[in-house]
Protein backbone atom coordinates (compact mmCIF):
# COMPACT_ATOMS: atom_id res chain seq x y z
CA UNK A 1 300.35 -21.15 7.04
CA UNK A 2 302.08 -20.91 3.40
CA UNK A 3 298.85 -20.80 2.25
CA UNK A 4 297.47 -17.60 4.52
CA UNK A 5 300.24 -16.10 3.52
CA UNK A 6 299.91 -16.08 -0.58
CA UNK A 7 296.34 -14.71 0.27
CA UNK A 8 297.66 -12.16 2.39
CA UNK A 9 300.06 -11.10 -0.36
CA UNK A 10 298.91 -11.33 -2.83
CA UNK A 11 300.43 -14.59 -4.59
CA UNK A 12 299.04 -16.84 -7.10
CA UNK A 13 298.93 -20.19 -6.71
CA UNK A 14 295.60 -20.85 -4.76
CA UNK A 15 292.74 -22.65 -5.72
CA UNK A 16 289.49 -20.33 -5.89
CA UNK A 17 287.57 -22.05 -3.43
CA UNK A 18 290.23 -22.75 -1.11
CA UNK A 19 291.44 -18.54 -1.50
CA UNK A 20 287.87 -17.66 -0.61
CA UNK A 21 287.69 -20.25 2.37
CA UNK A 22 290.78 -17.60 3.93
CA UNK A 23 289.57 -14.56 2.71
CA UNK A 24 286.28 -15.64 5.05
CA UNK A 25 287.89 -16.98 7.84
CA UNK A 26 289.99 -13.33 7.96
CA UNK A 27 286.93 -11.83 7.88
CA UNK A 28 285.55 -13.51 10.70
CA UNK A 29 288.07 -12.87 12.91
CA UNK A 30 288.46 -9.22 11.65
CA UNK A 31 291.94 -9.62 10.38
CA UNK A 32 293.78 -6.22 9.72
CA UNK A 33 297.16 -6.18 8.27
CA UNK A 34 299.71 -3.94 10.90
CA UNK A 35 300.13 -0.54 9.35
CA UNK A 36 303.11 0.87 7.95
CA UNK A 37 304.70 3.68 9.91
CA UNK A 38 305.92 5.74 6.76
CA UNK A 39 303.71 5.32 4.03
CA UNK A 40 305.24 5.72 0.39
CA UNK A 41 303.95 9.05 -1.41
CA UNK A 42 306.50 7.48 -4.54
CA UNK A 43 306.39 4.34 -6.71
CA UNK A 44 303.81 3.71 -9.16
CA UNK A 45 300.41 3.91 -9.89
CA UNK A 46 298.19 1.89 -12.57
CA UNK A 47 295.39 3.67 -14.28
CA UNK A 48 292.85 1.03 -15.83
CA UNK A 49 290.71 1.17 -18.46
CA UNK A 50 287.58 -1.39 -19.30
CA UNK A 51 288.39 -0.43 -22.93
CA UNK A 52 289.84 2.18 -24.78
CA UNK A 53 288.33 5.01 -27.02
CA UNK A 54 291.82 6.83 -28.45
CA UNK A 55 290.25 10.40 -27.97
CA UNK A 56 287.95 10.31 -24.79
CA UNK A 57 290.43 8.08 -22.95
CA UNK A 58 293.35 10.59 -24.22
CA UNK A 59 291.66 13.51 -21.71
CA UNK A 60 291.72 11.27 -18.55
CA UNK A 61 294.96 9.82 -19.35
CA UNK A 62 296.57 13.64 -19.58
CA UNK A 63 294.80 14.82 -16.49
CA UNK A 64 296.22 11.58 -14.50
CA UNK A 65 299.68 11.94 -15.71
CA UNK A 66 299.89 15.60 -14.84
CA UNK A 67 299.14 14.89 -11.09
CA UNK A 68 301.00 11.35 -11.22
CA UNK A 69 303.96 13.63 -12.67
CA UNK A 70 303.74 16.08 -9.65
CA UNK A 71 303.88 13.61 -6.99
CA UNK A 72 306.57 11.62 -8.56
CA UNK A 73 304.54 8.93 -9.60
CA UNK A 74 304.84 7.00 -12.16
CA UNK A 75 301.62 5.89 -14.44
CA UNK A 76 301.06 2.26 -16.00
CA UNK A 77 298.27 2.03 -18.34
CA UNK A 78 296.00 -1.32 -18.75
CA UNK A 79 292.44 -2.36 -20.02
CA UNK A 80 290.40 -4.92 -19.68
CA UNK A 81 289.02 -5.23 -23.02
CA UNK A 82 285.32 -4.18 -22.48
CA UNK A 83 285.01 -6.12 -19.40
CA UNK A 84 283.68 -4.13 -16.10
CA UNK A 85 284.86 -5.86 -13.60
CA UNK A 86 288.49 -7.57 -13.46
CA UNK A 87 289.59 -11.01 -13.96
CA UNK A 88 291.17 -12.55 -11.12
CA UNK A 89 294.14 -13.51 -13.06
CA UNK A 90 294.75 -9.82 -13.33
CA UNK A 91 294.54 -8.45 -10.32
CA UNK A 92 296.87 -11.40 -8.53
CA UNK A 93 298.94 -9.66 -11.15
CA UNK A 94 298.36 -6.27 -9.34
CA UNK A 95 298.74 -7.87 -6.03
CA UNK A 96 301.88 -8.79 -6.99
CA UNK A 97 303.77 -5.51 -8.33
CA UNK A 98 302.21 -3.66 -5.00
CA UNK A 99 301.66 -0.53 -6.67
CA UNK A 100 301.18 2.76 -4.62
CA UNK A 101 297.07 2.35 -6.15
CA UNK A 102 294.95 1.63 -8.67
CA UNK A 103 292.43 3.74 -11.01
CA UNK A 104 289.90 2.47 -12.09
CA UNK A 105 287.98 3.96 -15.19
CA UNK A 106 284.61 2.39 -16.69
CA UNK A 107 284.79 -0.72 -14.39
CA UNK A 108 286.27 -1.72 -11.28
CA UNK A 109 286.69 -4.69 -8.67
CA UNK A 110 284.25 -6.70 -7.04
CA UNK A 111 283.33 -6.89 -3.32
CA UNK A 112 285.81 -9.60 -2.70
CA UNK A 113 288.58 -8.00 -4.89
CA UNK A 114 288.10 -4.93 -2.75
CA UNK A 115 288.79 -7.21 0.35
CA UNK A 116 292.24 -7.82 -1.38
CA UNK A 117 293.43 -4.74 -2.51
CA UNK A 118 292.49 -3.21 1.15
CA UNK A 119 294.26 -6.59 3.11
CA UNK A 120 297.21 -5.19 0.75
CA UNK A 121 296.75 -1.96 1.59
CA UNK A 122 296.42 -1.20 -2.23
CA UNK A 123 293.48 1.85 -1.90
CA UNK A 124 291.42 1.99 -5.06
CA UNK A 125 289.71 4.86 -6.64
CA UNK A 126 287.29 4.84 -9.62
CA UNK A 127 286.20 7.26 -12.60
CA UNK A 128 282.89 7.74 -13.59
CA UNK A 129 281.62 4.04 -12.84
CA UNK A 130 278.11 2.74 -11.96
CA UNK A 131 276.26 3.09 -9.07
CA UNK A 132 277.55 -0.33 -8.09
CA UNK A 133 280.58 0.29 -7.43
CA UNK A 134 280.68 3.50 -6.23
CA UNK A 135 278.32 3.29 -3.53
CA UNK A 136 281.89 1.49 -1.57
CA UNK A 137 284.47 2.60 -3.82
CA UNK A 138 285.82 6.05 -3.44
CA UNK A 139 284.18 7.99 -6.89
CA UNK A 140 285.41 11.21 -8.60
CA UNK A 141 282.62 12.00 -11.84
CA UNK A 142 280.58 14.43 -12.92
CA UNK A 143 276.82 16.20 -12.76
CA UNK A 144 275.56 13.64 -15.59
CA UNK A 145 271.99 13.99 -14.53
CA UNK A 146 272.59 18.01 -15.30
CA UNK A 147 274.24 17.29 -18.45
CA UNK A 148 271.09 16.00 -19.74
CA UNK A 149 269.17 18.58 -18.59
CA UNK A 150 270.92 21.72 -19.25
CA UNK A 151 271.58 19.40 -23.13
CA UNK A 152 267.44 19.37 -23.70
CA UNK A 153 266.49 22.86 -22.00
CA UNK A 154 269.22 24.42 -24.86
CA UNK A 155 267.22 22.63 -27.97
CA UNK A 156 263.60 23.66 -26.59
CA UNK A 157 264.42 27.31 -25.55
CA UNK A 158 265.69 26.78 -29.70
CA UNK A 159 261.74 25.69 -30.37
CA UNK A 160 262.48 21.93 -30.96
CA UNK A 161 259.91 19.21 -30.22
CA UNK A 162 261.04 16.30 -31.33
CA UNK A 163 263.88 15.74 -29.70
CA UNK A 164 265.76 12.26 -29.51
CA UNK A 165 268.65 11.07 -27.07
CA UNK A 166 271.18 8.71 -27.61
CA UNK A 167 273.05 7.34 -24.68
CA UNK A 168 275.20 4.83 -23.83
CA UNK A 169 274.78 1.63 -22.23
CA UNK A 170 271.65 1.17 -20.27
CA UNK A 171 273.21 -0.85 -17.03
CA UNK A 172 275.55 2.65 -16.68
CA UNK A 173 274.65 5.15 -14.39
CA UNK A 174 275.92 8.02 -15.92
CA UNK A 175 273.83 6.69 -19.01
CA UNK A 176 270.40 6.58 -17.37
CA UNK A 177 271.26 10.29 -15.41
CA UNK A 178 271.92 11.55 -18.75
CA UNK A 179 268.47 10.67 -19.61
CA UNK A 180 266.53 11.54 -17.07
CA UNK A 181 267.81 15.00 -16.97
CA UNK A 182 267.29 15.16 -20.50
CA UNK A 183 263.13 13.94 -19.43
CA UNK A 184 263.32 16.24 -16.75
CA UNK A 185 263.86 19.05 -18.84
CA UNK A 186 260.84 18.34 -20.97
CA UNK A 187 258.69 17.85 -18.07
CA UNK A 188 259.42 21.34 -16.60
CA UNK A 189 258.64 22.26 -20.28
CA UNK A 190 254.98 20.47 -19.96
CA UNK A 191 255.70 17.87 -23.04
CA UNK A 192 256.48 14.28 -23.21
CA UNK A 193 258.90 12.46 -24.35
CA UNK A 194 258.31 10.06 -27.20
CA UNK A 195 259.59 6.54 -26.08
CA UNK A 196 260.85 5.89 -29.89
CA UNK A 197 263.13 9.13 -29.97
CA UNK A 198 265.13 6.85 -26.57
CA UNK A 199 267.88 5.35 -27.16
CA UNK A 200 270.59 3.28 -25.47
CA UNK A 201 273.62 1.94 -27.26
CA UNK A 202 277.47 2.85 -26.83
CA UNK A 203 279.07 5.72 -26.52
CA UNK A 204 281.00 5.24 -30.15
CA UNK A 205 281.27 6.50 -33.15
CA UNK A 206 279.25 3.44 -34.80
CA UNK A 207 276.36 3.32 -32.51
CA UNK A 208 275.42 7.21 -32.96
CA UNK A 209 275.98 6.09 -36.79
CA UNK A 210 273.46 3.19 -36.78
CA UNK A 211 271.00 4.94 -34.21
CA UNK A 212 270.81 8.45 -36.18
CA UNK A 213 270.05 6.28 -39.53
CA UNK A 214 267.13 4.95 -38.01
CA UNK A 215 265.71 7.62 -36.04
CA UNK A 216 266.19 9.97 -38.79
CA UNK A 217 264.19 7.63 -41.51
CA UNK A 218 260.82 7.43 -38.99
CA UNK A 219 257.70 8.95 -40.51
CA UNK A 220 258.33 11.90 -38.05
CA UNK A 221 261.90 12.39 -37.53
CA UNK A 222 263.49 14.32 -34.78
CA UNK A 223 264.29 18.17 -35.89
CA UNK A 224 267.52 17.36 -32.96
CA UNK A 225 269.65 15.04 -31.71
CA UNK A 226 271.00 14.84 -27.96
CA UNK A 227 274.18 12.28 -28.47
CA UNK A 228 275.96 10.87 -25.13
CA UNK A 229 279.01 11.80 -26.10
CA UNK A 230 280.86 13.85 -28.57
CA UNK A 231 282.53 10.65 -30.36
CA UNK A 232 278.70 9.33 -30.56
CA UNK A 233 277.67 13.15 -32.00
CA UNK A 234 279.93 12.80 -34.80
CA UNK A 235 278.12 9.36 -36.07
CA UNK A 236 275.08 11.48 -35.76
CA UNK A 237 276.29 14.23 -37.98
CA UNK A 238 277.58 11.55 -40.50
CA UNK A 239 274.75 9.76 -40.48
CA UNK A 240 272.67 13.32 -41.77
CA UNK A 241 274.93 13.96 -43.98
CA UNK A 242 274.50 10.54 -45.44
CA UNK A 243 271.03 10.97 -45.45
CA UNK A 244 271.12 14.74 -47.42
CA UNK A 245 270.20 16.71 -44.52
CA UNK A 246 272.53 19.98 -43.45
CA UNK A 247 273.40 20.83 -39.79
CA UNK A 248 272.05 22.36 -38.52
CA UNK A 249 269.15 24.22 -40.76
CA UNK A 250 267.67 20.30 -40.95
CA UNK A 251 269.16 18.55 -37.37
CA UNK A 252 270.70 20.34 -34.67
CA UNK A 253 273.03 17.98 -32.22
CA UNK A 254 274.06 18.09 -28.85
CA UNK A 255 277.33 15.72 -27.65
CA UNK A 256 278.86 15.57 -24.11
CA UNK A 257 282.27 15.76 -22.98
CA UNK A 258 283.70 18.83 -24.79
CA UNK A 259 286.42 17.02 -26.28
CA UNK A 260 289.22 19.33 -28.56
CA UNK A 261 288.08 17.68 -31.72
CA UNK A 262 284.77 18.87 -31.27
CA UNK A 263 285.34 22.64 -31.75
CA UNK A 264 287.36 21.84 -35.19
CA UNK A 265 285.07 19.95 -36.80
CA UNK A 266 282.25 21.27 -39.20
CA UNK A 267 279.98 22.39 -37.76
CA UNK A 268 281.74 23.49 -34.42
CA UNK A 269 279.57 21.05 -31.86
CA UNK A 270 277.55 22.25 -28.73
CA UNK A 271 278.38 20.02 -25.80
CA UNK A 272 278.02 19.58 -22.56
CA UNK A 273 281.60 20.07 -21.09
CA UNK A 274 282.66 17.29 -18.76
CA UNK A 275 286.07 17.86 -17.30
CA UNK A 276 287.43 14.76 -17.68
CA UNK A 277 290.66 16.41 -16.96
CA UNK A 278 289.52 18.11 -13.83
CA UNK A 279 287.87 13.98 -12.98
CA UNK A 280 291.23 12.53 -13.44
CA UNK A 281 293.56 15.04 -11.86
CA UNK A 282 291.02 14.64 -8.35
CA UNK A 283 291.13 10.91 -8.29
CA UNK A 284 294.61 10.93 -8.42
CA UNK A 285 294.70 13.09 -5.58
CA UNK A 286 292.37 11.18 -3.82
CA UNK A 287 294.34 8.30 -4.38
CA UNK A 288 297.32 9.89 -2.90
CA UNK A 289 295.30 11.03 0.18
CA UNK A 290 294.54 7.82 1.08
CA UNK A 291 297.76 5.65 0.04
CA UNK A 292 299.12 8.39 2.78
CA UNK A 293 296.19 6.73 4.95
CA UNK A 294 294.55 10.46 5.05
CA UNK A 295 290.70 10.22 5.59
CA UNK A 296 288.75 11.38 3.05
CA UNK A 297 286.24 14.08 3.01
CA UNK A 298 283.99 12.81 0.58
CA UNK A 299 284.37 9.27 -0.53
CA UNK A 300 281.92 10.48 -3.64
CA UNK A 301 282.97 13.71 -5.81
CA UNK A 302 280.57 15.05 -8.67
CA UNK A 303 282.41 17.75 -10.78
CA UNK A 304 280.09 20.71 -12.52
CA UNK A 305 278.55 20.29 -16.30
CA UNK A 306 277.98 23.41 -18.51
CA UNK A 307 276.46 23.88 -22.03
CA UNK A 308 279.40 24.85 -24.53
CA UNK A 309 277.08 26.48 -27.51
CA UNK A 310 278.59 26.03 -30.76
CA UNK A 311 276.99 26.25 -34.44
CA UNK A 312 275.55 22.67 -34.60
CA UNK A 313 272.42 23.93 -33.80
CA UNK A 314 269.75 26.21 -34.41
CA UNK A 315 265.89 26.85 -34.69
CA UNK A 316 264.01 24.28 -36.48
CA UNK A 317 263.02 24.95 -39.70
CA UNK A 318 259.82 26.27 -40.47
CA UNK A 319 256.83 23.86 -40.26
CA UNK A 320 259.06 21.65 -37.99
């Protein structure tokens, strides 16, 4: 019995094998923890990372504590250093402190995690993630898919050909929709896209960097540059400069997320404006909506993209 009850609650203390033996067996028998006649709408709610970027995770962060700071919440803030998925160690953690719920951003728990946080009654919501998760996780992100395309339509309605993309990692959805709206875009156009001008990477400062050095040194270079994200765009435009070219008479680029650095630096950058704001402020809500046990109406929530045009790019230059 002590030991039901530590997996019921939460507590550390129990062997892996022997926690998943109970966490079975309550399955089984379709355990369901009583429900509380007042939920709490106060208390605390943790927003976690997989790994911070200062600037991109900045935006979420400020759109979270603006609707944590109406309700009366209050925010913690963790990462997981790069990992997707948390450790167990972590969440027993988590299990522990009984927060109101938990954010997820870039990662989030596994099937059997998800069994514990909802035995708790610890509702979950994620930012963003991959199709993994969000297929049973409640999922506030944004129209990645037109991101990409309404990206590529802007540089061939400019007269660019050779366009490359840089994304970030290939296992991520929001990755692979960038992508193929950015190919979809060139097949309502009639032209293919050259395999070489693909790339997958992070969605950092380094790996636009590296990837820009070496698509820009092929024996046909691209005349623009479609980066994943505006922290990626601006390892792009270092990597021209590096490399003697000006932006955008030689390389027009494209970056995604519309972060406030990227209208101050030189050239202003187009991007595709994600409201990461907008993303963060709804999954709190949605989080609130359902530590109040209200159904949801959508357990999946896809915010609009638009183009924000800037003056990092332009026609290609003559006999491009």
């Amino acid at each position: 019995m002590a030991t039901v009850s530590k997996v019921l609650n939460g507590r550390a203390h129990v062997a892996p094998e022997t926690r998943a033996r109970v966490e079975a067996s309550l399955d089984r028998h379709h355990y369901r923890r009583p429900r509380r006649r007042h939920p709490a709408r106060s208390g605390t709610a943790h927003l976690v990372f997989h790994e911070f970027d200062p600037v991109w995770a900045m935006e979420i962060i400020r759109g979270v504590e603006a609707a944590c700071a109406t309700a009366e919440v209050e925010l913690v803030l963790s990462q997981l250093r790069g990992r997707h998925r948390p450790p167990d160690a972590w969440l027993d953690t988590i299990l522990s402190r009984q927060p109101l719920g938990v954010l997820f951003v870039g990662c989030g728990p596994t099937r059997t995690q998800q069994d514990q946080l909802r035995r708790q009654r610890i509702p979950c919501v994620t930012v963003d993630t991959d199709s993994a998760t969000s297929a049973s996780v409640p999922t506030v992100g944004s129209n990645n898919w037109n991101g990409g395309l309404i990206a590529a339509r802007h540089l061939l309605k400019l007269g660019h050909r050779r366009i490359a993309v840089i994304s970030g990692p290939e296992d991520l959805l929001c990755s692979k929709a960038r992508v193929d709206g950015f190919r979809s875009a060139h097949d309502e156009a009639g032209l293919a896209v050259d395999p070489a001008l693909v790339r997958y990477g992070t969605f950092y400062l380094d790996a636009g960097y590296t990837h820009a050095m070496e698509l820009l040194r092929l024996p046909d270079p691209p005349t623009a540059i479609f980066a994943g994200s505006d922290t990626q765009a601006m390892g792009v435009m270092r990597a021209a400069r590096r490399l003697g070219l000006r932006l955008p008479d030689d390389l027009s680029v494209v970056g995604y997320d519309n972060l406030p650095v990227s209208a101050w630096i030189e050239p202003p950058l187009t991007t595709v404006d994600q409201p990461l704001r907008d993303m963060a402020g709804t999954a709190v809500r949605m989080l609130l909506d359902l530590a109040g046990e209200v159904e949801l109406t959508s357990s999946r929530i896809d915010l609009g993209t638009e183009l924000v045009v800037r003056e990092s790019t332009a026609p290609p230059a003559p006999g491009r």
